[in-house]
PDB file of N, CA and C in Angstrom:
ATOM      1  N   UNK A   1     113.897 -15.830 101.244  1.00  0.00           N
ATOM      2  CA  UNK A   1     114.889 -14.992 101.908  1.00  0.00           C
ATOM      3  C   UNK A   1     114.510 -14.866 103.374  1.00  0.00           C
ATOM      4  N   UNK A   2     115.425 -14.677 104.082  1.00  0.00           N
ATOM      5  CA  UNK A   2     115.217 -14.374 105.250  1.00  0.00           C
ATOM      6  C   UNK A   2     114.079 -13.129 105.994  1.00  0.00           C
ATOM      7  N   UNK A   3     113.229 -13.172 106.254  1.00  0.00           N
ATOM      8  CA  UNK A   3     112.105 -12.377 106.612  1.00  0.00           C
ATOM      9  C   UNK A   3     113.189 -11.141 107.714  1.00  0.00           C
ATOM     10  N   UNK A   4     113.486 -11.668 108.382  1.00  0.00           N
ATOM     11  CA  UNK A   4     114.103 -10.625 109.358  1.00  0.00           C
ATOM     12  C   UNK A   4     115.068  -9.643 109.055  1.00  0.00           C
ATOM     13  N   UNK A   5     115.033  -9.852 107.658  1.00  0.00           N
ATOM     14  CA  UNK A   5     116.706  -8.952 107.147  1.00  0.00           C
ATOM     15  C   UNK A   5     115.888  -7.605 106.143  1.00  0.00           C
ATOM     16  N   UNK A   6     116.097  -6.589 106.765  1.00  0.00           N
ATOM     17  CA  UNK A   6     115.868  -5.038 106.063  1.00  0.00           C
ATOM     18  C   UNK A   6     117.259  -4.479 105.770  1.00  0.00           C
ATOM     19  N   UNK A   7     116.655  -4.070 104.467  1.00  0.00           N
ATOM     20  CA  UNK A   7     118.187  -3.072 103.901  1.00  0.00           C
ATOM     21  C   UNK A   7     119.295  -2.436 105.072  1.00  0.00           C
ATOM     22  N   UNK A   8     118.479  -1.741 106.184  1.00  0.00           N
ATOM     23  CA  UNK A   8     119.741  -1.468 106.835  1.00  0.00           C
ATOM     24  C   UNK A   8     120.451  -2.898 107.851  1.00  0.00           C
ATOM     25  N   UNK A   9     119.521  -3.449 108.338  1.00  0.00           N
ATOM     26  CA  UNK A   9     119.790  -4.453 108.809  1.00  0.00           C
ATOM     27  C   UNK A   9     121.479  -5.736 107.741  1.00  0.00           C
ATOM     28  N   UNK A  10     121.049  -5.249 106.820  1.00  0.00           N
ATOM     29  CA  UNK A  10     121.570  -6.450 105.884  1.00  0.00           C
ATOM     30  C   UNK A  10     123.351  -5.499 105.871  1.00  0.00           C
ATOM     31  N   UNK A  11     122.724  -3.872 105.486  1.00  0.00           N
ATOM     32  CA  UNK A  11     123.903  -3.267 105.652  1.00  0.00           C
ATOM     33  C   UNK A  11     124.945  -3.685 106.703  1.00  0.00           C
ATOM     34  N   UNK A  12     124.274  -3.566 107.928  1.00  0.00           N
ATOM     35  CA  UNK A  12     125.106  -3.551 109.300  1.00  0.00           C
ATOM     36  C   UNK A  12     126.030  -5.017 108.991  1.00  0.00           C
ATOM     37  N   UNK A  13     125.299  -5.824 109.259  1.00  0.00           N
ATOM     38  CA  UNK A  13     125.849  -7.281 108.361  1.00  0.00           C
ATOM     39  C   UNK A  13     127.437  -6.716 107.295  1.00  0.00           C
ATOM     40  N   UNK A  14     127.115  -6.287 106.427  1.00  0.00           N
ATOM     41  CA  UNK A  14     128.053  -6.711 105.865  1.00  0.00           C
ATOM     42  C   UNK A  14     129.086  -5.849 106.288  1.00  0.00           C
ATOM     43  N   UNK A  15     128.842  -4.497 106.800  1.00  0.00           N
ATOM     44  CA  UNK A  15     129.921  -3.907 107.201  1.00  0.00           C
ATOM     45  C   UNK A  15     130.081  -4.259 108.138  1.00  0.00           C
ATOM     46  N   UNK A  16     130.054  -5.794 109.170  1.00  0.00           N
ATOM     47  CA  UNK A  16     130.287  -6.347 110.221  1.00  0.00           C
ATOM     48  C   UNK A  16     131.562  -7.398 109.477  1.00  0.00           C
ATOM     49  N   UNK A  17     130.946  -8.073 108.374  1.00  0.00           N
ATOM     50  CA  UNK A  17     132.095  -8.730 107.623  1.00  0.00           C
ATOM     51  C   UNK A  17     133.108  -8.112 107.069  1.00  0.00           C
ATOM     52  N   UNK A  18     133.089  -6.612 106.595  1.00  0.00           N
ATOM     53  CA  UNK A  18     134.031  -6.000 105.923  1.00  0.00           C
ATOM     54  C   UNK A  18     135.133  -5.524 106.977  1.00  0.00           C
ATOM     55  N   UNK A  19     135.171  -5.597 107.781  1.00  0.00           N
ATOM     56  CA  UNK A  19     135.542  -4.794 109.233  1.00  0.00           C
ATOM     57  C   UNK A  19     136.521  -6.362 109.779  1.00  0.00           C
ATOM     58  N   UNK A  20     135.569  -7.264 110.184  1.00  0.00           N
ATOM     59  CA  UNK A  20     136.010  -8.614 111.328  1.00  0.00           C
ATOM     60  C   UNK A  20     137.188  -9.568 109.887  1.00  0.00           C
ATOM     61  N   UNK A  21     136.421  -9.221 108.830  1.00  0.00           N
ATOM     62  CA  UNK A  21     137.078 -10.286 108.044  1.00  0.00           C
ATOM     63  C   UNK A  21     138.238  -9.655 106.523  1.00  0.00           C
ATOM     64  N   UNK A  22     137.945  -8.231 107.151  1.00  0.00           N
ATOM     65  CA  UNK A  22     138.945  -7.526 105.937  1.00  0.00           C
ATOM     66  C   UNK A  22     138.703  -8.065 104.576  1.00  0.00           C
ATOM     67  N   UNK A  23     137.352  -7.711 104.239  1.00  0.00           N
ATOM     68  CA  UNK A  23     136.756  -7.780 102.278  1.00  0.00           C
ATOM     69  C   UNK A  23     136.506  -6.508 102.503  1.00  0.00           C
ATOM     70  N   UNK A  24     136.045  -6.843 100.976  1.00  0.00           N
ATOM     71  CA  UNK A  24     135.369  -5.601 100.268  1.00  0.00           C
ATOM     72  C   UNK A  24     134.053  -5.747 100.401  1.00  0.00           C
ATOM     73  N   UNK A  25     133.713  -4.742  99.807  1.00  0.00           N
ATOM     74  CA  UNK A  25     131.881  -5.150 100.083  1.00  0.00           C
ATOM     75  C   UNK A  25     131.385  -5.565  99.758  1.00  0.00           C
ATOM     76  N   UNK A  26     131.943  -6.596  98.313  1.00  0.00           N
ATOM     77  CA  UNK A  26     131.090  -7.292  97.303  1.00  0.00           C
ATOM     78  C   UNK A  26     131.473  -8.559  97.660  1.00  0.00           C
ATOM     79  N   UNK A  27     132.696  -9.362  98.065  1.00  0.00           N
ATOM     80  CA  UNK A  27     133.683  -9.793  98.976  1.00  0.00           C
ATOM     81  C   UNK A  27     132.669 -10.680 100.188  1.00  0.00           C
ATOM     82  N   UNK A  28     131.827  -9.600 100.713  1.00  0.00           N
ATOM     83  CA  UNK A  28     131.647  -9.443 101.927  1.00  0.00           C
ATOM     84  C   UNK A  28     130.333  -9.590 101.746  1.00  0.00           C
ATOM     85  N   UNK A  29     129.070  -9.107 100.910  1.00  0.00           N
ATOM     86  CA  UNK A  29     128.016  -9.695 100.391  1.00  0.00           C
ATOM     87  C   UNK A  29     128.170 -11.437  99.344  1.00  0.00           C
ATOM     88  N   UNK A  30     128.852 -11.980  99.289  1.00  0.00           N
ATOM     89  CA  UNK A  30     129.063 -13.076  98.773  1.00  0.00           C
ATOM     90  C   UNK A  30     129.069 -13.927  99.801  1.00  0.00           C
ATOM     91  N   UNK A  31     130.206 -13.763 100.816  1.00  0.00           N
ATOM     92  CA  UNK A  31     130.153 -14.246 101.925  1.00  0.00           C
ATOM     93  C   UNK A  31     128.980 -14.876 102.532  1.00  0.00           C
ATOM     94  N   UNK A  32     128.857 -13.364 102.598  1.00  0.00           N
ATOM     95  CA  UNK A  32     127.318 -13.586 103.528  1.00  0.00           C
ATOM     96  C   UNK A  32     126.281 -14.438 102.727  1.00  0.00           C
ATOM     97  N   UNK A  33     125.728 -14.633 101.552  1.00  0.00           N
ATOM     98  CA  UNK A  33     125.548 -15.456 100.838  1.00  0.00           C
ATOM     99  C   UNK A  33     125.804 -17.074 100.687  1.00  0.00           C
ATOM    100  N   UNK A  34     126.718 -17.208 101.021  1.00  0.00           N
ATOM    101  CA  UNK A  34     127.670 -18.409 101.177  1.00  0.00           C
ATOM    102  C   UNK A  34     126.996 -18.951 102.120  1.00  0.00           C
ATOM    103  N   UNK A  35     127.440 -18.069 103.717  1.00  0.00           N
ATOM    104  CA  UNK A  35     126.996 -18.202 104.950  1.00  0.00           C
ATOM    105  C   UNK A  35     126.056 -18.946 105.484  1.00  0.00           C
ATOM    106  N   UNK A  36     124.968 -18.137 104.773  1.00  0.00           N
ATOM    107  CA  UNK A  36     123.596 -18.220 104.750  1.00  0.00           C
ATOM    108  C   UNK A  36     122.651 -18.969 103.770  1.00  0.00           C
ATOM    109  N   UNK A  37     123.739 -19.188 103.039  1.00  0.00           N
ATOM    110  CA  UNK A  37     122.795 -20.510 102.220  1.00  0.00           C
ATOM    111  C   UNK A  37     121.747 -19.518 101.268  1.00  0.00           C
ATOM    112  N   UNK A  38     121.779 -18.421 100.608  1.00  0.00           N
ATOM    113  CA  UNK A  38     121.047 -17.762  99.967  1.00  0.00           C
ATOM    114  C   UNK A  38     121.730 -17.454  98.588  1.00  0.00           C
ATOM    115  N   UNK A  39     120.719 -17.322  97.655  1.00  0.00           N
ATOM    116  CA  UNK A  39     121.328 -17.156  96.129  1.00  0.00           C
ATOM    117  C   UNK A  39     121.543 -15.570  96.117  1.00  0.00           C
ATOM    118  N   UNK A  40     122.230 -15.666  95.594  1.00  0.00           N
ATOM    119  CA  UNK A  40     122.804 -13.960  95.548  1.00  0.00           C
ATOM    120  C   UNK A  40     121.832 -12.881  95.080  1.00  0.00           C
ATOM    121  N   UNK A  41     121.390 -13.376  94.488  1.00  0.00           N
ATOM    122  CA  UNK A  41     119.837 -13.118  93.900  1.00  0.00           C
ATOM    123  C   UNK A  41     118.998 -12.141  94.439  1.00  0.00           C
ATOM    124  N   UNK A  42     119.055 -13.294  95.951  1.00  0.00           N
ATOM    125  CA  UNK A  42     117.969 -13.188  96.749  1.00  0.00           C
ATOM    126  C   UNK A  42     117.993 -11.469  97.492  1.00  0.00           C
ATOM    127  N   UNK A  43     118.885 -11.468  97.827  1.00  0.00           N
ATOM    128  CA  UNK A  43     119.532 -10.178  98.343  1.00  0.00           C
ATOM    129  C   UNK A  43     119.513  -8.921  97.932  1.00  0.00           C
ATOM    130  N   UNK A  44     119.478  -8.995  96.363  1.00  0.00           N
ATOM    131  CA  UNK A  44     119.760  -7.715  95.542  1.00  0.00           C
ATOM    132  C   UNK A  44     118.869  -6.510  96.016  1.00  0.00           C
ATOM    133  N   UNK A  45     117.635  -7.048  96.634  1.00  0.00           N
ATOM    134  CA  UNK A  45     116.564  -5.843  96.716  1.00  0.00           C
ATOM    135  C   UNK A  45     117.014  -4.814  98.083  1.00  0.00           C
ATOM    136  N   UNK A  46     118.302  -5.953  98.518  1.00  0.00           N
ATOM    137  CA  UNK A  46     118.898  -5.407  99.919  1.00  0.00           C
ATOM    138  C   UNK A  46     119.837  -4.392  99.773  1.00  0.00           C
ATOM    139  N   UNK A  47     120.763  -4.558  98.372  1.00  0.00           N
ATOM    140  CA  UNK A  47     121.445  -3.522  98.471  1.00  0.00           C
ATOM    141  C   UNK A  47     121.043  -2.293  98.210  1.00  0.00           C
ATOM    142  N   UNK A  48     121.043  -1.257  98.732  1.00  0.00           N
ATOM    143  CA  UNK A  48     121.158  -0.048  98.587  1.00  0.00           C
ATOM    144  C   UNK A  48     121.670   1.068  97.813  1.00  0.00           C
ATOM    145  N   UNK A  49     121.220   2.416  97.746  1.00  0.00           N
ATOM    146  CA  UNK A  49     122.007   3.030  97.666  1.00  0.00           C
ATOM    147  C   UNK A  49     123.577   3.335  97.997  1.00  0.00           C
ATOM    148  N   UNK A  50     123.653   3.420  99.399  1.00  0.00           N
ATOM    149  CA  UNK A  50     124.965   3.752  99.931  1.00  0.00           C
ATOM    150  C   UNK A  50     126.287   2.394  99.615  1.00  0.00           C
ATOM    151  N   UNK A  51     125.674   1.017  99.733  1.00  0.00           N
ATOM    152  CA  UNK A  51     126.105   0.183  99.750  1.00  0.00           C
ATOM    153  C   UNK A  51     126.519  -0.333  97.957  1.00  0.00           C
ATOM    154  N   UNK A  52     125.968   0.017  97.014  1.00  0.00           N
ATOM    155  CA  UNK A  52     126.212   0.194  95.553  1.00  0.00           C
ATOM    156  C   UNK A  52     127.293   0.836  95.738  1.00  0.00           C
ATOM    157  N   UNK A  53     127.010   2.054  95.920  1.00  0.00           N
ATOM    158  CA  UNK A  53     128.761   3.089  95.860  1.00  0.00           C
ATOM    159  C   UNK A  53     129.563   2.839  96.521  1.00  0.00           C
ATOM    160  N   UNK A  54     129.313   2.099  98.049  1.00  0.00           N
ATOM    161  CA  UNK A  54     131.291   0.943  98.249  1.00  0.00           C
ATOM    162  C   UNK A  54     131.575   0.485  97.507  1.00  0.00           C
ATOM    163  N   UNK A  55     130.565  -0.828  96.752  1.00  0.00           N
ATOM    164  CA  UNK A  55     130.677  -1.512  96.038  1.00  0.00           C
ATOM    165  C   UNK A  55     131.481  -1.338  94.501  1.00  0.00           C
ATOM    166  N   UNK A  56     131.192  -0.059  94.226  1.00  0.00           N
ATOM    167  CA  UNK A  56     131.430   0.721  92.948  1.00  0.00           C
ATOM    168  C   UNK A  56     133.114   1.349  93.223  1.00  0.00           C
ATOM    169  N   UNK A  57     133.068   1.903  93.996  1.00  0.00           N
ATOM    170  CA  UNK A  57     134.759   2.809  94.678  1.00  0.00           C
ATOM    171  C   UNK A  57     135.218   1.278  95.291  1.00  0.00           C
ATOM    172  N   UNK A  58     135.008   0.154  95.934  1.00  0.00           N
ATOM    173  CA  UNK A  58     135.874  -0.547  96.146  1.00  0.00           C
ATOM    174  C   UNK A  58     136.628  -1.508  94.443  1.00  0.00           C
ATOM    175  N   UNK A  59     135.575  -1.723  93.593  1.00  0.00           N
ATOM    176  CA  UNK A  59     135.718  -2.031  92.168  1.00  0.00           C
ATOM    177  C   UNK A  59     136.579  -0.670  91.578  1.00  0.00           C
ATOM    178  N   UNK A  60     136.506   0.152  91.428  1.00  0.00           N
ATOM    179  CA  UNK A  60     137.170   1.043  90.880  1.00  0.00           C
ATOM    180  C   UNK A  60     138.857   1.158  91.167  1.00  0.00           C
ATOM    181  N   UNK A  61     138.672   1.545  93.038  1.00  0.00           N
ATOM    182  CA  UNK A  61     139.983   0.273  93.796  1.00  0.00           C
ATOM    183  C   UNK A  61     141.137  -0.114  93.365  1.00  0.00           C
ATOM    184  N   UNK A  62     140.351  -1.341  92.904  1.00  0.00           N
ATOM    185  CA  UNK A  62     140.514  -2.095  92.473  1.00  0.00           C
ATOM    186  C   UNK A  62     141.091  -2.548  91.223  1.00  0.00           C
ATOM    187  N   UNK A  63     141.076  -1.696  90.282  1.00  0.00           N
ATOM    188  CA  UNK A  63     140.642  -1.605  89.327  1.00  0.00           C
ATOM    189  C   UNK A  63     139.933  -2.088  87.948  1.00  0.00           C
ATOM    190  N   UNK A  64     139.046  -2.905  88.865  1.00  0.00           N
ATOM    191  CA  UNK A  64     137.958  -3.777  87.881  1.00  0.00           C
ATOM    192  C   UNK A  64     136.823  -2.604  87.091  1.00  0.00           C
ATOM    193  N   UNK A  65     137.054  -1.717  87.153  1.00  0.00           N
ATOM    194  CA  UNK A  65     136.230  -0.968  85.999  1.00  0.00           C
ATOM    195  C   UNK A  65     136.863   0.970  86.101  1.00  0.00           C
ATOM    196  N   UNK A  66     136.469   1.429  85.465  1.00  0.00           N
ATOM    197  CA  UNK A  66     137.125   2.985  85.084  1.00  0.00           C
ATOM    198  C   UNK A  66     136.574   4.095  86.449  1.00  0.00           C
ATOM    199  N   UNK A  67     137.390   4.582  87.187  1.00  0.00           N
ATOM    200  CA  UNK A  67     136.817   5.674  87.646  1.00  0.00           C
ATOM    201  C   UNK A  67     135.878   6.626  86.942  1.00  0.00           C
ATOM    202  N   UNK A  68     134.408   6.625  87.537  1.00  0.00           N
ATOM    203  CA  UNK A  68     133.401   7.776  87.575  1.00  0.00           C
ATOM    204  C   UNK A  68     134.198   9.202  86.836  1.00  0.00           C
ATOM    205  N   UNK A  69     134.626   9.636  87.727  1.00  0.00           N
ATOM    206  CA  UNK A  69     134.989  10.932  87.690  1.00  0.00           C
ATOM    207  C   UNK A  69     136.647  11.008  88.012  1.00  0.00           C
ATOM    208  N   UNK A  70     137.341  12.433  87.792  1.00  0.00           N
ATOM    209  CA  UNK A  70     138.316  12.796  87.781  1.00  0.00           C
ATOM    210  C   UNK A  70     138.596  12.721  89.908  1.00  0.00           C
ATOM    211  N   UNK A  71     139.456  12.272  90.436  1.00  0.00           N
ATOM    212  CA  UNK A  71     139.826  12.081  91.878  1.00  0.00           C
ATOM    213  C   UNK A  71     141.023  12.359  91.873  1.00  0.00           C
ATOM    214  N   UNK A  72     141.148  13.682  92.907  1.00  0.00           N
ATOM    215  CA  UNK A  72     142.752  14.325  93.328  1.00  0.00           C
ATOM    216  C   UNK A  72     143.112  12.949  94.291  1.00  0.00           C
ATOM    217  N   UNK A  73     144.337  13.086  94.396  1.00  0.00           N
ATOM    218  CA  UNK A  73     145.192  11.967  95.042  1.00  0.00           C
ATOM    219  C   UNK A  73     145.002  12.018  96.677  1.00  0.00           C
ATOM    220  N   UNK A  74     144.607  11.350  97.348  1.00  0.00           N
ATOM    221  CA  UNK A  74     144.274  11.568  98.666  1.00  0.00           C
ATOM    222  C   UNK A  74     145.459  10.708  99.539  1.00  0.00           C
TER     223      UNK A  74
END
């Protein structure tokens, strides 16, 4: 893996792709994957906390799996 890439570092990254290239965050970690010639694998220790729960509310979204909890209509 790339030595120079720290969790927040990797963050900024993808919310640089989610932003310039309109994905999601999982979308947008694949990408970057792609990009970079790295197995998806490789990365996992990168995602985060904060970056799981886009990941999770953009899937939910989505609706590739059940909302968590009960959510008033925003």
């Amino acid at each position: 893996m790339h030595d120079f890439l720290d969790e927040q570092k990797f963050m900024t990254r993808i919310e640089e792709l989610v932003k310039v290239k309109q994905l999601d965050h999982m979308e947008a970690v694949i990408k970057f994957c792609d990009e970079n010639r790295i197995d998806i694998e490789e990365v996992l220790p990168l995602i985060g906390r904060t970056l799981k729960e886009k990941i999770r509310v953009d899937a939910e979204n989505a609706g590739y799996m059940k909302t968590k909890s009960a959510r008033l209509p925003v």
